[in-house]
C-alpha atoms as a PDB file:
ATOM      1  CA  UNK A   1     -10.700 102.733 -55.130  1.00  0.00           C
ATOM      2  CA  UNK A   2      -7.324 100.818 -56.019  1.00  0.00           C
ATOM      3  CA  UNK A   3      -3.834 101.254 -55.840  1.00  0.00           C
ATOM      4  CA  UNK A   4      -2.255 101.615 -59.204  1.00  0.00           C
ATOM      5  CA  UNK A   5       0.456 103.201 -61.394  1.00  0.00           C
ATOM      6  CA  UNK A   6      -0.869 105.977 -63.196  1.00  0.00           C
ATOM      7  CA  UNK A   7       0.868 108.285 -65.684  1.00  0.00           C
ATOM      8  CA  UNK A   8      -0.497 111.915 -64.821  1.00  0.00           C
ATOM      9  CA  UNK A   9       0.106 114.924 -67.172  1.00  0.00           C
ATOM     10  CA  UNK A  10      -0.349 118.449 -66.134  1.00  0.00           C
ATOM     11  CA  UNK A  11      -1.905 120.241 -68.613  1.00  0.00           C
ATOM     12  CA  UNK A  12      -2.766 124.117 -67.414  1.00  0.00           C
ATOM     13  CA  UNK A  13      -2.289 126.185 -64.648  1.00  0.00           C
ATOM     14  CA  UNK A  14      -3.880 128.978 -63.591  1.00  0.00           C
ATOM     15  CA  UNK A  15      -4.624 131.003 -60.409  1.00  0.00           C
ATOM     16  CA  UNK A  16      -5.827 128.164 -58.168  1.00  0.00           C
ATOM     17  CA  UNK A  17      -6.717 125.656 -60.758  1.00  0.00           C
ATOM     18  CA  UNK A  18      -4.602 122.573 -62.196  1.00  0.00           C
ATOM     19  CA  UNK A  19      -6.027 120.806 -65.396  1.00  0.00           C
ATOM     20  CA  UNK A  20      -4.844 117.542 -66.219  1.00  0.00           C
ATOM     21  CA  UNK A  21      -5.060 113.770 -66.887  1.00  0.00           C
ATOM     22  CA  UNK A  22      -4.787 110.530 -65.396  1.00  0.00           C
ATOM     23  CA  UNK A  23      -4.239 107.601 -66.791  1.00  0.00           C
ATOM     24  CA  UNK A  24      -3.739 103.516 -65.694  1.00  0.00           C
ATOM     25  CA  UNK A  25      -0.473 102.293 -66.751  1.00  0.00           C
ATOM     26  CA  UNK A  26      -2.510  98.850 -66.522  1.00  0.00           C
ATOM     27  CA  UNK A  27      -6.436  97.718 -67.223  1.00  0.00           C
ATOM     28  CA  UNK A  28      -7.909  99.475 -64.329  1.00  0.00           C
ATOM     29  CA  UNK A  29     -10.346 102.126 -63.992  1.00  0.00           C
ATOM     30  CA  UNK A  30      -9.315 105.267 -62.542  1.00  0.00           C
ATOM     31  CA  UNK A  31     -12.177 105.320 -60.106  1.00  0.00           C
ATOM     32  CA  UNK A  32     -13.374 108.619 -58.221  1.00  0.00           C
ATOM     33  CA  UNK A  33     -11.691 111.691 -57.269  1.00  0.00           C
ATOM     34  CA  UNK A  34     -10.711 112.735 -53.793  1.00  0.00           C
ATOM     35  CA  UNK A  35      -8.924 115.507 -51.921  1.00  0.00           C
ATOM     36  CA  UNK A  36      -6.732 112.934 -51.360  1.00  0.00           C
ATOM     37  CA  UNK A  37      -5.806 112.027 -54.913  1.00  0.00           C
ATOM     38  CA  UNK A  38      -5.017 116.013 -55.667  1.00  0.00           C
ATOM     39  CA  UNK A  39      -2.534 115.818 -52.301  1.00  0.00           C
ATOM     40  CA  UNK A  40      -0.420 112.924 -53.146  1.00  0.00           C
ATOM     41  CA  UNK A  41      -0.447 114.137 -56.912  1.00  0.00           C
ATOM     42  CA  UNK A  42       0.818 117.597 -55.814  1.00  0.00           C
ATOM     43  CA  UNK A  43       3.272 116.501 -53.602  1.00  0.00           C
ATOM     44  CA  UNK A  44       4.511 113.921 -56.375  1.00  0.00           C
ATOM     45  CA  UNK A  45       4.953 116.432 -59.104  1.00  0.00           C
ATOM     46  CA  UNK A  46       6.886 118.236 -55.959  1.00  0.00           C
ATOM     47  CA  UNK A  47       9.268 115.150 -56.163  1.00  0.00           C
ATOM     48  CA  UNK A  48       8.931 114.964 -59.772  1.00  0.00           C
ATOM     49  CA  UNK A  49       9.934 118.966 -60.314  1.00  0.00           C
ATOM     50  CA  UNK A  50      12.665 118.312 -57.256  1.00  0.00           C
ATOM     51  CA  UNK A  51      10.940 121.608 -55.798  1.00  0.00           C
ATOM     52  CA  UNK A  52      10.681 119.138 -52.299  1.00  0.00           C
ATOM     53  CA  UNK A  53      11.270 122.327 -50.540  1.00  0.00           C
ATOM     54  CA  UNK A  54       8.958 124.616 -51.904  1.00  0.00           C
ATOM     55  CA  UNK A  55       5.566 125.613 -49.633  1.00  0.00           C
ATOM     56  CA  UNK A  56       3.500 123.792 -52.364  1.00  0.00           C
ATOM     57  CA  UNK A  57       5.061 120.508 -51.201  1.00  0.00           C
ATOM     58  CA  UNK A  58       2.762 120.985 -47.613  1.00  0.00           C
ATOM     59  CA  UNK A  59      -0.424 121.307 -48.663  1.00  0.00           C
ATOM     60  CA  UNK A  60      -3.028 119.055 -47.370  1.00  0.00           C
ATOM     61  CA  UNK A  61      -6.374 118.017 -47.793  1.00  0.00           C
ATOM     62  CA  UNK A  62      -8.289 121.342 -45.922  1.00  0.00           C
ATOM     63  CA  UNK A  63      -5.650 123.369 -48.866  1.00  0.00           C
ATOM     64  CA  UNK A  64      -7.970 121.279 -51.879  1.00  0.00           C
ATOM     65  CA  UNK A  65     -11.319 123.169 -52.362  1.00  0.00           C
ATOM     66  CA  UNK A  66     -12.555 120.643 -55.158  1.00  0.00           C
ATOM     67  CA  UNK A  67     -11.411 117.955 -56.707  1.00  0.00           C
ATOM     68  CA  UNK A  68     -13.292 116.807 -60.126  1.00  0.00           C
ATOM     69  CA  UNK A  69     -12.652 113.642 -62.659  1.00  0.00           C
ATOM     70  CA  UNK A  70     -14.534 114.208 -65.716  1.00  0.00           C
ATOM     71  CA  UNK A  71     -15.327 110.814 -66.529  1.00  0.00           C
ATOM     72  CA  UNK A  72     -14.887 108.630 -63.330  1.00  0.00           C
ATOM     73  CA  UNK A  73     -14.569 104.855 -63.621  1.00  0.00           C
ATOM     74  CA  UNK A  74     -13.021 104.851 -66.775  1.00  0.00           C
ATOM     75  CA  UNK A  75      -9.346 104.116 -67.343  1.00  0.00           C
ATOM     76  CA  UNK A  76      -8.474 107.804 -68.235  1.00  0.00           C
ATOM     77  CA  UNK A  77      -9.357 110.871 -67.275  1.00  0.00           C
ATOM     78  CA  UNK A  78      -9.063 114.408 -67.257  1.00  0.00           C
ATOM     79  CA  UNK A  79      -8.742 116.065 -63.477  1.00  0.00           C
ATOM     80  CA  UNK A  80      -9.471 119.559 -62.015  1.00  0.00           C
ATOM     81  CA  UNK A  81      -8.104 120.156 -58.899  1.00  0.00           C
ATOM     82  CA  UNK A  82      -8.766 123.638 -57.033  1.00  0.00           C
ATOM     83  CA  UNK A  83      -6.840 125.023 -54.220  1.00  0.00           C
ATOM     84  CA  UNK A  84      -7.418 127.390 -52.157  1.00  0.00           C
ATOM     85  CA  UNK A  85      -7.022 131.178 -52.916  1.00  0.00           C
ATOM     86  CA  UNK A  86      -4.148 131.460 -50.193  1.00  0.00           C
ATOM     87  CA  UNK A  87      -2.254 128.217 -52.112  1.00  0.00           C
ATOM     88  CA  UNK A  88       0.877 129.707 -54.642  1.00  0.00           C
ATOM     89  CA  UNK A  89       1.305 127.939 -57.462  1.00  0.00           C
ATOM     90  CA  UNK A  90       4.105 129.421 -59.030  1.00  0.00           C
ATOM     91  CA  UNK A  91       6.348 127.024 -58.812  1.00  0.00           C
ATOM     92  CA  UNK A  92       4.292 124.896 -60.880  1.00  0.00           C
ATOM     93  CA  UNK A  93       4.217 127.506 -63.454  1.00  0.00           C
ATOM     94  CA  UNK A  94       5.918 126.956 -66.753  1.00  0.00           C
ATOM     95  CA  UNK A  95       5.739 124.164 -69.138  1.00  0.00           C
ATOM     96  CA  UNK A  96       3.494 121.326 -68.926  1.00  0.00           C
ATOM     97  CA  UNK A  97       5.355 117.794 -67.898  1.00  0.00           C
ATOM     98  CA  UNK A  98       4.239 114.700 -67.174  1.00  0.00           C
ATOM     99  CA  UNK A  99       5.750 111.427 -65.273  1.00  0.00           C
ATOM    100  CA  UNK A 100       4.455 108.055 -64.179  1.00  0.00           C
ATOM    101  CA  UNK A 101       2.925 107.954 -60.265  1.00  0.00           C
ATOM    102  CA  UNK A 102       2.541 105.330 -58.013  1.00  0.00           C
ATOM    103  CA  UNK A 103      -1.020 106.927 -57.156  1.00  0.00           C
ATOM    104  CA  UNK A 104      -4.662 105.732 -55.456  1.00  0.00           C
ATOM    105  CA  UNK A 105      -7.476 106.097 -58.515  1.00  0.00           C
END
């Protein structure tokens, strides 16, 4: 794993799945996905939306059910992240966006 700005683009979500993609700003891999990864993304798009206040904004790691890059070690890639059932993502409904993260591949 390394530390590395990323730009990350949500793509889809539904229920208690987020689709989307991660990318290295520089010429590193993206490495492996971890509950981790989907918490500080979550919580950045959070920032990102300024919805800091909504419940979304406190998940943590137990909240992430799965967590899946489809083509690890690579310098992009798309994501999956599910959440548990109880998790509301409606404030993360709407249009796609994207924004450039400070975030551990």
């Amino acid at each position: 794993m390394a530390t590395q700005t990323g730009e990350i683009q949500l793509t889809s979500i539904e229920n208690n799945i987020i689709k989307g993609i991660f990318e290295s700003v520089y010429e590193k891999n993206v490495y492996d996905a971890s509950k981790w990864f989907a918490v500080q993304m979550i919580q950045d798009s959070c920032y990102y939306k300024d919805i800091e206040d909504s419940p979304i904004a406190q998940i943590e790691e137990k909240d992430i059910l799965e967590v899946i890059f489809e083509t690890p070690n690579t310098p992009k890639t798309n994501f999956i992240i599910k959440v548990a059932l109880n998790i509301d993502l409606k404030d993360f409904e709407g249009d796609t966006w994207d924004w450039e993260s400070y975030m551990l591949g």
